[in-house]
PDB file of N, CA and C in Angstrom:
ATOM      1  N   UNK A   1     -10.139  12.281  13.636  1.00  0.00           N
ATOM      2  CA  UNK A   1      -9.790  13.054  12.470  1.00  0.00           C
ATOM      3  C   UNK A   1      -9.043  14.308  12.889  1.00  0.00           C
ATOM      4  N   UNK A   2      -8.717  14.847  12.060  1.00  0.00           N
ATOM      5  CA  UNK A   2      -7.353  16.418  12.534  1.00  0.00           C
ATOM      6  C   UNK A   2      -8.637  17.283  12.541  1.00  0.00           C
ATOM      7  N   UNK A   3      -8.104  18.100  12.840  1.00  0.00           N
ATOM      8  CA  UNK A   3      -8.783  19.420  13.032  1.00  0.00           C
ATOM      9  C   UNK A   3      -8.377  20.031  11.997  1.00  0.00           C
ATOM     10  N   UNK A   4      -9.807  20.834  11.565  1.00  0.00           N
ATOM     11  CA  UNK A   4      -9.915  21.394   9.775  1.00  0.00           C
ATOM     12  C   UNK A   4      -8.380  22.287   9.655  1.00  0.00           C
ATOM     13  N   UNK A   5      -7.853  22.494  10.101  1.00  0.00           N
ATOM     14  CA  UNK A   5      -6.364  23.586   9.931  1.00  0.00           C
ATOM     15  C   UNK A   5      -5.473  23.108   9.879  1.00  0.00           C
ATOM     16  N   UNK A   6      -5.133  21.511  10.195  1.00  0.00           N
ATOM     17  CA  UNK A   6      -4.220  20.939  10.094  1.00  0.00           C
ATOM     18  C   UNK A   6      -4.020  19.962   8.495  1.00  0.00           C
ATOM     19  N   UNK A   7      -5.736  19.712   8.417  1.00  0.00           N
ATOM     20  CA  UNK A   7      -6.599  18.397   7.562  1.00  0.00           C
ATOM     21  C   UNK A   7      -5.590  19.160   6.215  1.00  0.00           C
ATOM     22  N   UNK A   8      -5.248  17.792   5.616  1.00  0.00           N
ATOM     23  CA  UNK A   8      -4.687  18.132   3.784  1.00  0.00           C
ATOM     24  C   UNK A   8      -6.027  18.607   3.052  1.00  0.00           C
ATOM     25  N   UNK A   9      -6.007  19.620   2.077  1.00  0.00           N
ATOM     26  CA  UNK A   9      -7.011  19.772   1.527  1.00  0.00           C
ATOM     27  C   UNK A   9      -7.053  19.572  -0.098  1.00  0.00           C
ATOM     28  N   UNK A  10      -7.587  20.087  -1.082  1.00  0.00           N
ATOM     29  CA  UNK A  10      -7.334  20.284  -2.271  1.00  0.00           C
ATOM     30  C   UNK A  10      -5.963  20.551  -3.039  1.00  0.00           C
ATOM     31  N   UNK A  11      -5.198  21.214  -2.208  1.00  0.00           N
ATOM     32  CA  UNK A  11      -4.286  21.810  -2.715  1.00  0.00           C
ATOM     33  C   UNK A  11      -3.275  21.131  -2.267  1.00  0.00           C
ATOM     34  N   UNK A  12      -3.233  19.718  -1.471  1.00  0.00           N
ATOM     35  CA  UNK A  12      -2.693  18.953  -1.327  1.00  0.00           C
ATOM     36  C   UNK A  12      -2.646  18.196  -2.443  1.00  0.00           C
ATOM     37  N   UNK A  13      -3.325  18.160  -3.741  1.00  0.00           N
ATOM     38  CA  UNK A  13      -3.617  17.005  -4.643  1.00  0.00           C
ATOM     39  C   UNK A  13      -2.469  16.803  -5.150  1.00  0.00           C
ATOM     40  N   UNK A  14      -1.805  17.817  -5.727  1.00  0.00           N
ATOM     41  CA  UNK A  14      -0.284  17.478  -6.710  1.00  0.00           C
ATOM     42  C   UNK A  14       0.533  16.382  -5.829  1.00  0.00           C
ATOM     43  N   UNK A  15       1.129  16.916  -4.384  1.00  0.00           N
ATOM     44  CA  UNK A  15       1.470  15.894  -3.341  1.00  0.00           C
ATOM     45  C   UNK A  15       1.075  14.437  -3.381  1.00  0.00           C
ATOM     46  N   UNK A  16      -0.080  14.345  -3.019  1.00  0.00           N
ATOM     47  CA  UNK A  16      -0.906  12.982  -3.101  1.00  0.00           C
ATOM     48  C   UNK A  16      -0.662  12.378  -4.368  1.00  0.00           C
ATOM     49  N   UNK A  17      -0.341  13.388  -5.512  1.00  0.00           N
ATOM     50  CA  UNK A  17      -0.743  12.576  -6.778  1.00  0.00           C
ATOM     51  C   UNK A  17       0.663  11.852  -7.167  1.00  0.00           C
ATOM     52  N   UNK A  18       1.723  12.758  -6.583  1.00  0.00           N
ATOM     53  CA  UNK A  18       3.335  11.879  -6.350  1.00  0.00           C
ATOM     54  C   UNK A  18       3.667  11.113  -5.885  1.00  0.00           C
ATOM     55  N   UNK A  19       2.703  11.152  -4.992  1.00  0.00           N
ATOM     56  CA  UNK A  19       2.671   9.931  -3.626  1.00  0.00           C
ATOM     57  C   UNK A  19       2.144   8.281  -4.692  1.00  0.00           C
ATOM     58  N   UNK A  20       1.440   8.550  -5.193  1.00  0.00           N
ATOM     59  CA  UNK A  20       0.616   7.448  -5.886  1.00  0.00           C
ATOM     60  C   UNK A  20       1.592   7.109  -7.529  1.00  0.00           C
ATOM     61  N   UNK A  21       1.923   8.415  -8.159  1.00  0.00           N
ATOM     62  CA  UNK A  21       3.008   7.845  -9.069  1.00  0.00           C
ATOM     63  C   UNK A  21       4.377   7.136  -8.641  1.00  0.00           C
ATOM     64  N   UNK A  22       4.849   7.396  -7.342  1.00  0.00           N
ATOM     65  CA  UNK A  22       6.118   6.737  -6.639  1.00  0.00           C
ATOM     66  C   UNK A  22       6.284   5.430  -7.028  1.00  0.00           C
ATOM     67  N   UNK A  23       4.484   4.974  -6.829  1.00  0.00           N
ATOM     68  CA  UNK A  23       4.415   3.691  -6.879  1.00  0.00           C
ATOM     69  C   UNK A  23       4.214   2.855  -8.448  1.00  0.00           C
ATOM     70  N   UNK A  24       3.956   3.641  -9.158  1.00  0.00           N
ATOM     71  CA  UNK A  24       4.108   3.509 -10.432  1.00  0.00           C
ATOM     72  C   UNK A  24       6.076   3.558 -11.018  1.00  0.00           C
ATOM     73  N   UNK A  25       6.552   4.436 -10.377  1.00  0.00           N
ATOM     74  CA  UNK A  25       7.811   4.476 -10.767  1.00  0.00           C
ATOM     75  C   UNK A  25       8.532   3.423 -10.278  1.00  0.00           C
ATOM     76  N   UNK A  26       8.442   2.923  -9.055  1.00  0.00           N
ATOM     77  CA  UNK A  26       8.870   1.629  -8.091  1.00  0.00           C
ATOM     78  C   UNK A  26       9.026   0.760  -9.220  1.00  0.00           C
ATOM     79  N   UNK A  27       7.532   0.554  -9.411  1.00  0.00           N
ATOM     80  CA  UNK A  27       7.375  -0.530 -10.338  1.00  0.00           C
ATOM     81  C   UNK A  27       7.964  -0.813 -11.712  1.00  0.00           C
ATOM     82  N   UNK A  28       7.903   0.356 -12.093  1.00  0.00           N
ATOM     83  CA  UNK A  28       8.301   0.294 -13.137  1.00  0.00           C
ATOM     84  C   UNK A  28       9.919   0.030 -13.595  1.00  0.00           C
ATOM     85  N   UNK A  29      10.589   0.914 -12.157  1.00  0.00           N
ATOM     86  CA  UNK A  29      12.242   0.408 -12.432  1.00  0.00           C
ATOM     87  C   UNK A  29      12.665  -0.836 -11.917  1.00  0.00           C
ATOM     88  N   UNK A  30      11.687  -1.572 -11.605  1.00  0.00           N
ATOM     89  CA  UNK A  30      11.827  -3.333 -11.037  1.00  0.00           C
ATOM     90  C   UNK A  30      12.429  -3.627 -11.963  1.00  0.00           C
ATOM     91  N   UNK A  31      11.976  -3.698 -13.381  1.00  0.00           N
ATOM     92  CA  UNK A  31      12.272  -4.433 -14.577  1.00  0.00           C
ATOM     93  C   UNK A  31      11.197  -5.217 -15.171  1.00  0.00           C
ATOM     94  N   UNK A  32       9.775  -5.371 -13.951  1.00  0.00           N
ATOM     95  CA  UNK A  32       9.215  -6.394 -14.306  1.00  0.00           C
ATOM     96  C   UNK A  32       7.928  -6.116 -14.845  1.00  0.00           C
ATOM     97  N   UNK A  33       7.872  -6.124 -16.330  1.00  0.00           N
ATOM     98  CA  UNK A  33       6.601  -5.223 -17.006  1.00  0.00           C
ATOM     99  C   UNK A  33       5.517  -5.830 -16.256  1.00  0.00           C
ATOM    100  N   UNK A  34       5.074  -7.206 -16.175  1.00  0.00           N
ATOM    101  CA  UNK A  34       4.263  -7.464 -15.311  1.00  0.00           C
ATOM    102  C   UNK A  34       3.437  -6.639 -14.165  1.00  0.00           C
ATOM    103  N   UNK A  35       4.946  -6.635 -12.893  1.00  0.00           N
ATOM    104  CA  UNK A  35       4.204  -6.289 -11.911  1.00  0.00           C
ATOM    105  C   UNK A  35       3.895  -4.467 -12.334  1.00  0.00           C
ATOM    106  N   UNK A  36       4.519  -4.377 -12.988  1.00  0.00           N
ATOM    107  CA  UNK A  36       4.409  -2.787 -13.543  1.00  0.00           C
ATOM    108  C   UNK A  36       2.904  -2.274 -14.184  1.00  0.00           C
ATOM    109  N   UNK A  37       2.030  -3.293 -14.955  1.00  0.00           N
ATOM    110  CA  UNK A  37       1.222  -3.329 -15.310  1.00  0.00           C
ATOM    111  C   UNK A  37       0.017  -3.782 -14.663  1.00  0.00           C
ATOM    112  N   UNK A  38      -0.007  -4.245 -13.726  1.00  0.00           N
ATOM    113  CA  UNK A  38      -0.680  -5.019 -12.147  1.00  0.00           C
ATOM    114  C   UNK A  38      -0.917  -3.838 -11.605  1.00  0.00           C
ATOM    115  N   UNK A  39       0.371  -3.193 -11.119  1.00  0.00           N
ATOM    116  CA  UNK A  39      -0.016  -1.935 -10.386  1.00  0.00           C
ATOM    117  C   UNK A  39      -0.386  -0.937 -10.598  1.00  0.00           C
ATOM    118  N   UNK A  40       0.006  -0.680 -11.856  1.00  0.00           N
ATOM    119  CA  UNK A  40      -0.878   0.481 -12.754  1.00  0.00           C
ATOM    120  C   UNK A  40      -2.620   0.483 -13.137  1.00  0.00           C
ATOM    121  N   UNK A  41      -2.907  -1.109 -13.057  1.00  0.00           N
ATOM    122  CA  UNK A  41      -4.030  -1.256 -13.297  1.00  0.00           C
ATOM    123  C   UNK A  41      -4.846  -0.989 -11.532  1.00  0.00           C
ATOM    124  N   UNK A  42      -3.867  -1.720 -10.558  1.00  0.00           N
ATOM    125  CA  UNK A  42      -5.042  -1.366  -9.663  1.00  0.00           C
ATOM    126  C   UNK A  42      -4.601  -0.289  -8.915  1.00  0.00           C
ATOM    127  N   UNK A  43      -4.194   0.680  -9.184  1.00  0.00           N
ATOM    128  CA  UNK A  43      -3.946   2.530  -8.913  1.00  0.00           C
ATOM    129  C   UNK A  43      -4.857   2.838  -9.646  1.00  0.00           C
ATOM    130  N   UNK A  44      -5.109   2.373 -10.661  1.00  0.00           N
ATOM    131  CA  UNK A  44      -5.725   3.253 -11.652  1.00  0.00           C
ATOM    132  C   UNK A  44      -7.491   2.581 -11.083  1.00  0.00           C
ATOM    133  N   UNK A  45      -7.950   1.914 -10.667  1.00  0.00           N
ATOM    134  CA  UNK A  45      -9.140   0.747 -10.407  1.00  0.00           C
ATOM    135  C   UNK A  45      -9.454   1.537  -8.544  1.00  0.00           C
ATOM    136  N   UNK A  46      -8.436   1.780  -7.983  1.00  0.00           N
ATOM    137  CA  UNK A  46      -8.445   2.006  -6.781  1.00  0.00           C
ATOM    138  C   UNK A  46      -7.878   3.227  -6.049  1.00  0.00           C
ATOM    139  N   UNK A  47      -7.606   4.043  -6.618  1.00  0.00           N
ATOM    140  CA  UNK A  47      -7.581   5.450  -6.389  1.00  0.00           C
ATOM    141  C   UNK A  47      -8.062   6.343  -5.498  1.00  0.00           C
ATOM    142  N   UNK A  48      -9.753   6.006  -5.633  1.00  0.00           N
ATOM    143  CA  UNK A  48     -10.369   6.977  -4.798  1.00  0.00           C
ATOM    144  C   UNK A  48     -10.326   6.187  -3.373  1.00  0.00           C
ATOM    145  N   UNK A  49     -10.228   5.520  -3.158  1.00  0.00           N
ATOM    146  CA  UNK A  49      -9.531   4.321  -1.410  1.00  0.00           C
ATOM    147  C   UNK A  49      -8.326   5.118  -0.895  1.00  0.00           C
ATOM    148  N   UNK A  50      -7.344   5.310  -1.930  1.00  0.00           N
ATOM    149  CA  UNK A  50      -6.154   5.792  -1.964  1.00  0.00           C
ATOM    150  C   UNK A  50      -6.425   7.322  -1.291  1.00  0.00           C
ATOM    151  N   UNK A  51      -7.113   8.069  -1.809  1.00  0.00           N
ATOM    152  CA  UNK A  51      -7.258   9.170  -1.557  1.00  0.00           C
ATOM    153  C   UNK A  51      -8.026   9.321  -0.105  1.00  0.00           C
ATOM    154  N   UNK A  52      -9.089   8.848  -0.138  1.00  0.00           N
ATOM    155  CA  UNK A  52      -9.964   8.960   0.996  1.00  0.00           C
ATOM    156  C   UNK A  52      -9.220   8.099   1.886  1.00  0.00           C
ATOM    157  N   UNK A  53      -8.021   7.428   2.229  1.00  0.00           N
ATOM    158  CA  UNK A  53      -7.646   7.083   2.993  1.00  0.00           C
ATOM    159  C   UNK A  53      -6.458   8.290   3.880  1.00  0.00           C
ATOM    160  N   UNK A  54      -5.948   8.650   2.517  1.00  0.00           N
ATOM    161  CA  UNK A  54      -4.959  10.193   2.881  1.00  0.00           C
ATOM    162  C   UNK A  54      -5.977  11.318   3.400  1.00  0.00           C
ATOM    163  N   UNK A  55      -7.076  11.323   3.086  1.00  0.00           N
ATOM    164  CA  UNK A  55      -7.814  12.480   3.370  1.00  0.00           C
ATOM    165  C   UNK A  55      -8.718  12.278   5.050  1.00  0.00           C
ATOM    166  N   UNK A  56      -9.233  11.163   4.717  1.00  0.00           N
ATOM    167  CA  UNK A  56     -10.077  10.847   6.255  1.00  0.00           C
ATOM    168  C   UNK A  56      -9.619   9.444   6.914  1.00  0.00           C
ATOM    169  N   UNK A  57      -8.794   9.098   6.917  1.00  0.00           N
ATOM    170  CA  UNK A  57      -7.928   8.023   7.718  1.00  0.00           C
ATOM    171  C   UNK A  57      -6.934   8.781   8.576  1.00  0.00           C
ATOM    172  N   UNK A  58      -6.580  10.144   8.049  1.00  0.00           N
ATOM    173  CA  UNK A  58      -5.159  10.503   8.920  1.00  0.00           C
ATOM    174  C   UNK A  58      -3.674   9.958   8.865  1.00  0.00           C
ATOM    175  N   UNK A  59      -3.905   9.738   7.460  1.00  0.00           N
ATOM    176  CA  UNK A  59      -2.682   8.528   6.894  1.00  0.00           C
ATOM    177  C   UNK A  59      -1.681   9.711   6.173  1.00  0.00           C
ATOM    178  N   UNK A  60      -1.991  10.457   5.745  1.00  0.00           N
ATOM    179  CA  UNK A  60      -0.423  11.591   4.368  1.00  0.00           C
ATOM    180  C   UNK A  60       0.626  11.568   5.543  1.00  0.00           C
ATOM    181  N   UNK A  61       1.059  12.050   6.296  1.00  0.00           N
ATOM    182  CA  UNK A  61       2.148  11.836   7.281  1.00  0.00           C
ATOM    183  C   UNK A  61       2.876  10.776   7.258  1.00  0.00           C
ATOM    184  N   UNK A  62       2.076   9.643   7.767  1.00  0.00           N
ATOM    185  CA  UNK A  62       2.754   8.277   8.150  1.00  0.00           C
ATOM    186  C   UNK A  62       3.481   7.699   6.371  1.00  0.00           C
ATOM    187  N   UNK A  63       2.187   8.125   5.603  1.00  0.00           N
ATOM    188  CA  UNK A  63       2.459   7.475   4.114  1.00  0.00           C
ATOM    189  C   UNK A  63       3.551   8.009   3.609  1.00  0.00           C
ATOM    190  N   UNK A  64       3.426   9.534   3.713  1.00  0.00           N
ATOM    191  CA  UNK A  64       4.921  10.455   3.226  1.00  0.00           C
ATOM    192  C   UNK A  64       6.162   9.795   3.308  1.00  0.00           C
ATOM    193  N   UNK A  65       6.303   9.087   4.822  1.00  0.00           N
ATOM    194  CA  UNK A  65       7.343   9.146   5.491  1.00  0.00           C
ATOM    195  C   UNK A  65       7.681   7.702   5.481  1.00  0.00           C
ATOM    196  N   UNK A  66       6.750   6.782   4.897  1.00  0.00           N
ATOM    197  CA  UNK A  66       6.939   5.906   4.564  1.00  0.00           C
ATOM    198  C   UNK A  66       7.717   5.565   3.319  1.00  0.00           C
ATOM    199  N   UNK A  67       6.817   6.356   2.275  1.00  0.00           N
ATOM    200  CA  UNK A  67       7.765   6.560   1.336  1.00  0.00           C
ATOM    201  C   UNK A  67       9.037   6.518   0.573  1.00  0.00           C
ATOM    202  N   UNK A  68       9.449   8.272   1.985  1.00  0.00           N
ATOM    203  CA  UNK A  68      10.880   8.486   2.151  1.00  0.00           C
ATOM    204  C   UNK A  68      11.818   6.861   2.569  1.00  0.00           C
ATOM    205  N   UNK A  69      11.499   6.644   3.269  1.00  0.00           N
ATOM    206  CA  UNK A  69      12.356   5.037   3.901  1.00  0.00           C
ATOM    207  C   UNK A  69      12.119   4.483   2.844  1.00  0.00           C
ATOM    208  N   UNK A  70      11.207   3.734   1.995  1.00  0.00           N
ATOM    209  CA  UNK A  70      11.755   2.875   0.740  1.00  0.00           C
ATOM    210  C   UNK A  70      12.673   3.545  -0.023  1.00  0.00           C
ATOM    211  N   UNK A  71      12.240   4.731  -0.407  1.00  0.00           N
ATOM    212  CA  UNK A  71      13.211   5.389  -1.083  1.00  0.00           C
ATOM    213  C   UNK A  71      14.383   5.736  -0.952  1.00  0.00           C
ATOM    214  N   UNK A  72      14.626   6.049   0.419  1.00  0.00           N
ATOM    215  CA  UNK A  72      16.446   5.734   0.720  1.00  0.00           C
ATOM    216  C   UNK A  72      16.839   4.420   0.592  1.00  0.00           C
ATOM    217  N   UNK A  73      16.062   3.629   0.635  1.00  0.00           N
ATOM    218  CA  UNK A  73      16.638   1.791   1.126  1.00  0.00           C
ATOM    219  C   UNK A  73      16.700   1.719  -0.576  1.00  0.00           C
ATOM    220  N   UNK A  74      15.883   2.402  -1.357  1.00  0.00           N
ATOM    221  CA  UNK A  74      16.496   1.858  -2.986  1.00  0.00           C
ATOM    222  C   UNK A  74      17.447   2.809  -2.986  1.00  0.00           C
ATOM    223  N   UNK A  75      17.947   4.009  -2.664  1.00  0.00           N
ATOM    224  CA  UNK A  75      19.121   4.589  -3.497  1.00  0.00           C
ATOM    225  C   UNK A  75      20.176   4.168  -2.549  1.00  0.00           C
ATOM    226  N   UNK A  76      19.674   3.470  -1.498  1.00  0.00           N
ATOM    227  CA  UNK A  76      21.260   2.951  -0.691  1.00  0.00           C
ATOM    228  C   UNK A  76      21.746   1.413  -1.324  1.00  0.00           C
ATOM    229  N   UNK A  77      20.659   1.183  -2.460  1.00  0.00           N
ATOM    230  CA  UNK A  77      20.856   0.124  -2.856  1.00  0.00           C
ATOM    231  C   UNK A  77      20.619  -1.453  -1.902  1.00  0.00           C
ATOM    232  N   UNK A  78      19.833  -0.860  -0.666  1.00  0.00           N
ATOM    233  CA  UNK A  78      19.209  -1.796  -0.219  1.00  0.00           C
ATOM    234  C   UNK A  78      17.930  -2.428  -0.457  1.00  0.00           C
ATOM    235  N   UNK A  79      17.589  -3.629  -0.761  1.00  0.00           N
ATOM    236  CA  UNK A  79      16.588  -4.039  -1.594  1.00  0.00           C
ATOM    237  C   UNK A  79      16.112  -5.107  -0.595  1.00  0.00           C
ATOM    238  N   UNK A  80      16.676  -5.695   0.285  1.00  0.00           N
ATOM    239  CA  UNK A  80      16.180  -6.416   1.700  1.00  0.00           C
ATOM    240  C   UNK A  80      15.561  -5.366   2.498  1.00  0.00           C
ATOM    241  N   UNK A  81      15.924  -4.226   3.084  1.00  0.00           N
ATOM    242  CA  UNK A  81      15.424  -3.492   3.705  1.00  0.00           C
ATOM    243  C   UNK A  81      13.750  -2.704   2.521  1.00  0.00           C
ATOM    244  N   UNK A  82      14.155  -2.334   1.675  1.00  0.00           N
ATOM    245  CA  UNK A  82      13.248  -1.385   1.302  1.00  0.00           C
ATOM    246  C   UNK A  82      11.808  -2.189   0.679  1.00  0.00           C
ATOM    247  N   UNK A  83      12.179  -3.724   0.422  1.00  0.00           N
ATOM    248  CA  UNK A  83      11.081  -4.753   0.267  1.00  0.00           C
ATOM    249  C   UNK A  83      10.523  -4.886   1.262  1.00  0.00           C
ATOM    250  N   UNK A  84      10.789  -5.223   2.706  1.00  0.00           N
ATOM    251  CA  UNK A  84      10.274  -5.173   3.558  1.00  0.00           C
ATOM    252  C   UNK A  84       9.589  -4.085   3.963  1.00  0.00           C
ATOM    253  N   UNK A  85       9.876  -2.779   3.832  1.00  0.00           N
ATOM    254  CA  UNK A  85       9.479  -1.657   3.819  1.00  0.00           C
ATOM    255  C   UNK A  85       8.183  -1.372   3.165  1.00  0.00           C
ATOM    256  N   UNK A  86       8.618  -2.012   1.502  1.00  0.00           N
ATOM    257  CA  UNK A  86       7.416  -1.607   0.453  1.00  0.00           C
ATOM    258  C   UNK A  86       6.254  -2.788   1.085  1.00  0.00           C
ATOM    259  N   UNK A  87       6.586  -4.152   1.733  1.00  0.00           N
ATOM    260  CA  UNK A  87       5.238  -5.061   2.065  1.00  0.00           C
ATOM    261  C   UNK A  87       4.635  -4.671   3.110  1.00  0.00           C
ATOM    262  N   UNK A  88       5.195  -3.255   4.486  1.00  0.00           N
ATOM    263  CA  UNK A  88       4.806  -3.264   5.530  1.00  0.00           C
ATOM    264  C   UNK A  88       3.759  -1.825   4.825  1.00  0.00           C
ATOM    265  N   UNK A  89       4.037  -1.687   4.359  1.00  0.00           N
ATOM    266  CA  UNK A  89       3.481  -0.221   3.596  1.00  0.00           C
ATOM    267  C   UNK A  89       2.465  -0.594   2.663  1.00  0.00           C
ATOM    268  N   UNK A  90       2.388  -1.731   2.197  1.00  0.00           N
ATOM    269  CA  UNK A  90       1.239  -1.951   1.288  1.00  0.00           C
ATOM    270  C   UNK A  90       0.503  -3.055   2.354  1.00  0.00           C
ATOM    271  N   UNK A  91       0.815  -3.827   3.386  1.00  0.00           N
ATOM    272  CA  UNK A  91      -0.157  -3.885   4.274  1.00  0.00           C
ATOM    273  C   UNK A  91      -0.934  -3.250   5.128  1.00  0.00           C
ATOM    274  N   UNK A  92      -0.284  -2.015   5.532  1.00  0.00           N
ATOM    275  CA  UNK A  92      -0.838  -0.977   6.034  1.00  0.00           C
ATOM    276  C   UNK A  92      -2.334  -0.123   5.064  1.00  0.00           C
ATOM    277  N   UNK A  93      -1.392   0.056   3.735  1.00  0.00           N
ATOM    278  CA  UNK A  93      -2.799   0.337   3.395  1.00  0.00           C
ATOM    279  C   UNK A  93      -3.713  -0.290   2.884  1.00  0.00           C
ATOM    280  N   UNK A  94      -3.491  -1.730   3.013  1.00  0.00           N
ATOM    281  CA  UNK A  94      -4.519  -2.697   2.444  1.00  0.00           C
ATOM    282  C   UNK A  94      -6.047  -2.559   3.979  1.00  0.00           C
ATOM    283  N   UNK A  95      -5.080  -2.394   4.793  1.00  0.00           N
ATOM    284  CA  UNK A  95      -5.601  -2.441   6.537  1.00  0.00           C
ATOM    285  C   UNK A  95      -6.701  -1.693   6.684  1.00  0.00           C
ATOM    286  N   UNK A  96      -6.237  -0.382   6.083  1.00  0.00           N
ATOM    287  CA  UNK A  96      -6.965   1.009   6.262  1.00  0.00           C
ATOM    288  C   UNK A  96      -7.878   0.718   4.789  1.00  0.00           C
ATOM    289  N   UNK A  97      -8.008  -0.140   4.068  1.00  0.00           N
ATOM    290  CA  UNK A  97      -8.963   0.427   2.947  1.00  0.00           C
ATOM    291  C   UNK A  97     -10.219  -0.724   3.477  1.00  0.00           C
ATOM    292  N   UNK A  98      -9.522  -1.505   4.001  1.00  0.00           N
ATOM    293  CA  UNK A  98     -10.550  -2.514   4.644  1.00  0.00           C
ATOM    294  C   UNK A  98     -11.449  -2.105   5.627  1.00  0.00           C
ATOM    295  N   UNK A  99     -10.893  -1.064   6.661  1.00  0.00           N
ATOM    296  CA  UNK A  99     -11.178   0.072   6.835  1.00  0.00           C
ATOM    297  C   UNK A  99     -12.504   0.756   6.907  1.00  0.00           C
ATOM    298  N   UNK A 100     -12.415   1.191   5.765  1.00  0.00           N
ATOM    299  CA  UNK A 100     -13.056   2.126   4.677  1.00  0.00           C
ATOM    300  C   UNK A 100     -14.183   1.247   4.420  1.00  0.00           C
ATOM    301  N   UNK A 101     -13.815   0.210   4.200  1.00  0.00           N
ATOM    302  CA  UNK A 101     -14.636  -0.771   3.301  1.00  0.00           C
ATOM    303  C   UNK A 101     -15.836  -1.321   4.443  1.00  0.00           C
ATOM    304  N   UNK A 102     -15.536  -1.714   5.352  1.00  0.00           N
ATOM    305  CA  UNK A 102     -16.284  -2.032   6.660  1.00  0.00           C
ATOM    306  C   UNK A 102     -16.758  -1.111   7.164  1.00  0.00           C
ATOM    307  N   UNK A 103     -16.484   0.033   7.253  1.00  0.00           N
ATOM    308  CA  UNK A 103     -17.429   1.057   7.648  1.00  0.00           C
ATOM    309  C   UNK A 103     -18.548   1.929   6.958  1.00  0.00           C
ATOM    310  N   UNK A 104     -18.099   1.903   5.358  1.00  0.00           N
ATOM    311  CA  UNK A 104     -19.069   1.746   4.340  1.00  0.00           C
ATOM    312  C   UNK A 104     -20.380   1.406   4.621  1.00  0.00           C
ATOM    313  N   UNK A 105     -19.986  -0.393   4.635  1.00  0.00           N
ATOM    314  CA  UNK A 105     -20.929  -1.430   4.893  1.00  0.00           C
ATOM    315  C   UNK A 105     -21.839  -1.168   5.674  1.00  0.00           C
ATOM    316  N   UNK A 106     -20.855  -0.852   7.021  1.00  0.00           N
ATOM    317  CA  UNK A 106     -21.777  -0.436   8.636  1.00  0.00           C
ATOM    318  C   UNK A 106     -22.568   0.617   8.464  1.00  0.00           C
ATOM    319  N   UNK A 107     -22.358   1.469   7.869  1.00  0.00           N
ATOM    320  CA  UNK A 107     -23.063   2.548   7.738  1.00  0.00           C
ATOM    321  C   UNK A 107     -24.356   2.184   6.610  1.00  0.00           C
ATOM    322  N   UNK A 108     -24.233   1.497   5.519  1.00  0.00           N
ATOM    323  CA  UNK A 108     -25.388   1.039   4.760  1.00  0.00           C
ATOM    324  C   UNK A 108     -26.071   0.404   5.504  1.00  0.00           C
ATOM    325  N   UNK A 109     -25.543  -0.845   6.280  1.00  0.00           N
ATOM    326  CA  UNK A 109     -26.419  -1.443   7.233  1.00  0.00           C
ATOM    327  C   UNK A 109     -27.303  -0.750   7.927  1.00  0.00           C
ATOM    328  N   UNK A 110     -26.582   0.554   8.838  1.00  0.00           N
ATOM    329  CA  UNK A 110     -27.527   1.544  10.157  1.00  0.00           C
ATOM    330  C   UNK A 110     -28.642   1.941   8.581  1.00  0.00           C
ATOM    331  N   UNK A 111     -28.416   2.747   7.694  1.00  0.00           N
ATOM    332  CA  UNK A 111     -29.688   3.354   6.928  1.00  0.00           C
ATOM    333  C   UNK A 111     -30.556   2.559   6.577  1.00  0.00           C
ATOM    334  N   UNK A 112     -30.228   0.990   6.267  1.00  0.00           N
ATOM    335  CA  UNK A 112     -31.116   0.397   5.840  1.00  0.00           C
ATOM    336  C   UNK A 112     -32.457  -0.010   7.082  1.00  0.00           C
ATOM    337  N   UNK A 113     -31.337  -0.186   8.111  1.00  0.00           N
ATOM    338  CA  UNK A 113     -32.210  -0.312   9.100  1.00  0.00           C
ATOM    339  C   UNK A 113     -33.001   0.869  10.037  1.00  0.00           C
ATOM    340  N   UNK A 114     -32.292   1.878   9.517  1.00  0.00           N
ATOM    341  CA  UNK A 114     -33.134   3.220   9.942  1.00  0.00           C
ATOM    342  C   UNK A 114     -34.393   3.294   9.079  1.00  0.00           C
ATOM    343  N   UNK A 115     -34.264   3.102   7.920  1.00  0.00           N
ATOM    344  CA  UNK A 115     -35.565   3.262   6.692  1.00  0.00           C
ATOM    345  C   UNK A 115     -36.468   2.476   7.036  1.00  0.00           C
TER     346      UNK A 115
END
């Protein structure tokens, strides 16, 4: 983990919270109400993963900057590059929530077996 002076804090939220509408806007200028409504539902379902992954994964950097690269590859009007971009970026954080999710677990496991 960073060291508390470096760590995003609260006042990081507006940031983070652009970070997570990007992906709402993505979607939404696809064209495809569908996937537009898919992703809105699981941003909206999965959020706090989202967050606690930016906050204690060590991920706002890499994610920022991830970002930025889809986002030039759509205004360069590249859509081969910035798809590939948007699937390496949503595997990444599928990676890290799994993550999250397994260490959860591990940790319920140690208390249960501490009790």
């Amino acid at each position: 983990m960073r060291a508390a002076g470096r760590h995003p804090g609260p006042h990081h939220q507006g940031k983070f919270q652009i970070g997570i509408d990007l992906h709402r806007v993505i979607a939404e200028i696809s064209g495809t109400v569908m996937l537009h409504g898919m992703l809105c539902g699981i941003l909206d379902k999965c959020q706090h993963y989202v967050w606690t992954e930016l906050l204690w994964l060590d991920e706002w950097k890499i994610t920022r900057d991830e970002h930025a690269e889809i986002v030039e590859a759509i205004c360069a009007g590249d859509a081969g590059r910035a798809g590939t971009l948007a699937r390496a970026h949503v595997r990444g954080s599928r990676e890290n929530v799994l993550r999250l999710l397994q260490a959860k677990s591990d940790y319920q496991s140690f208390l249960a077996k501490a009790s």
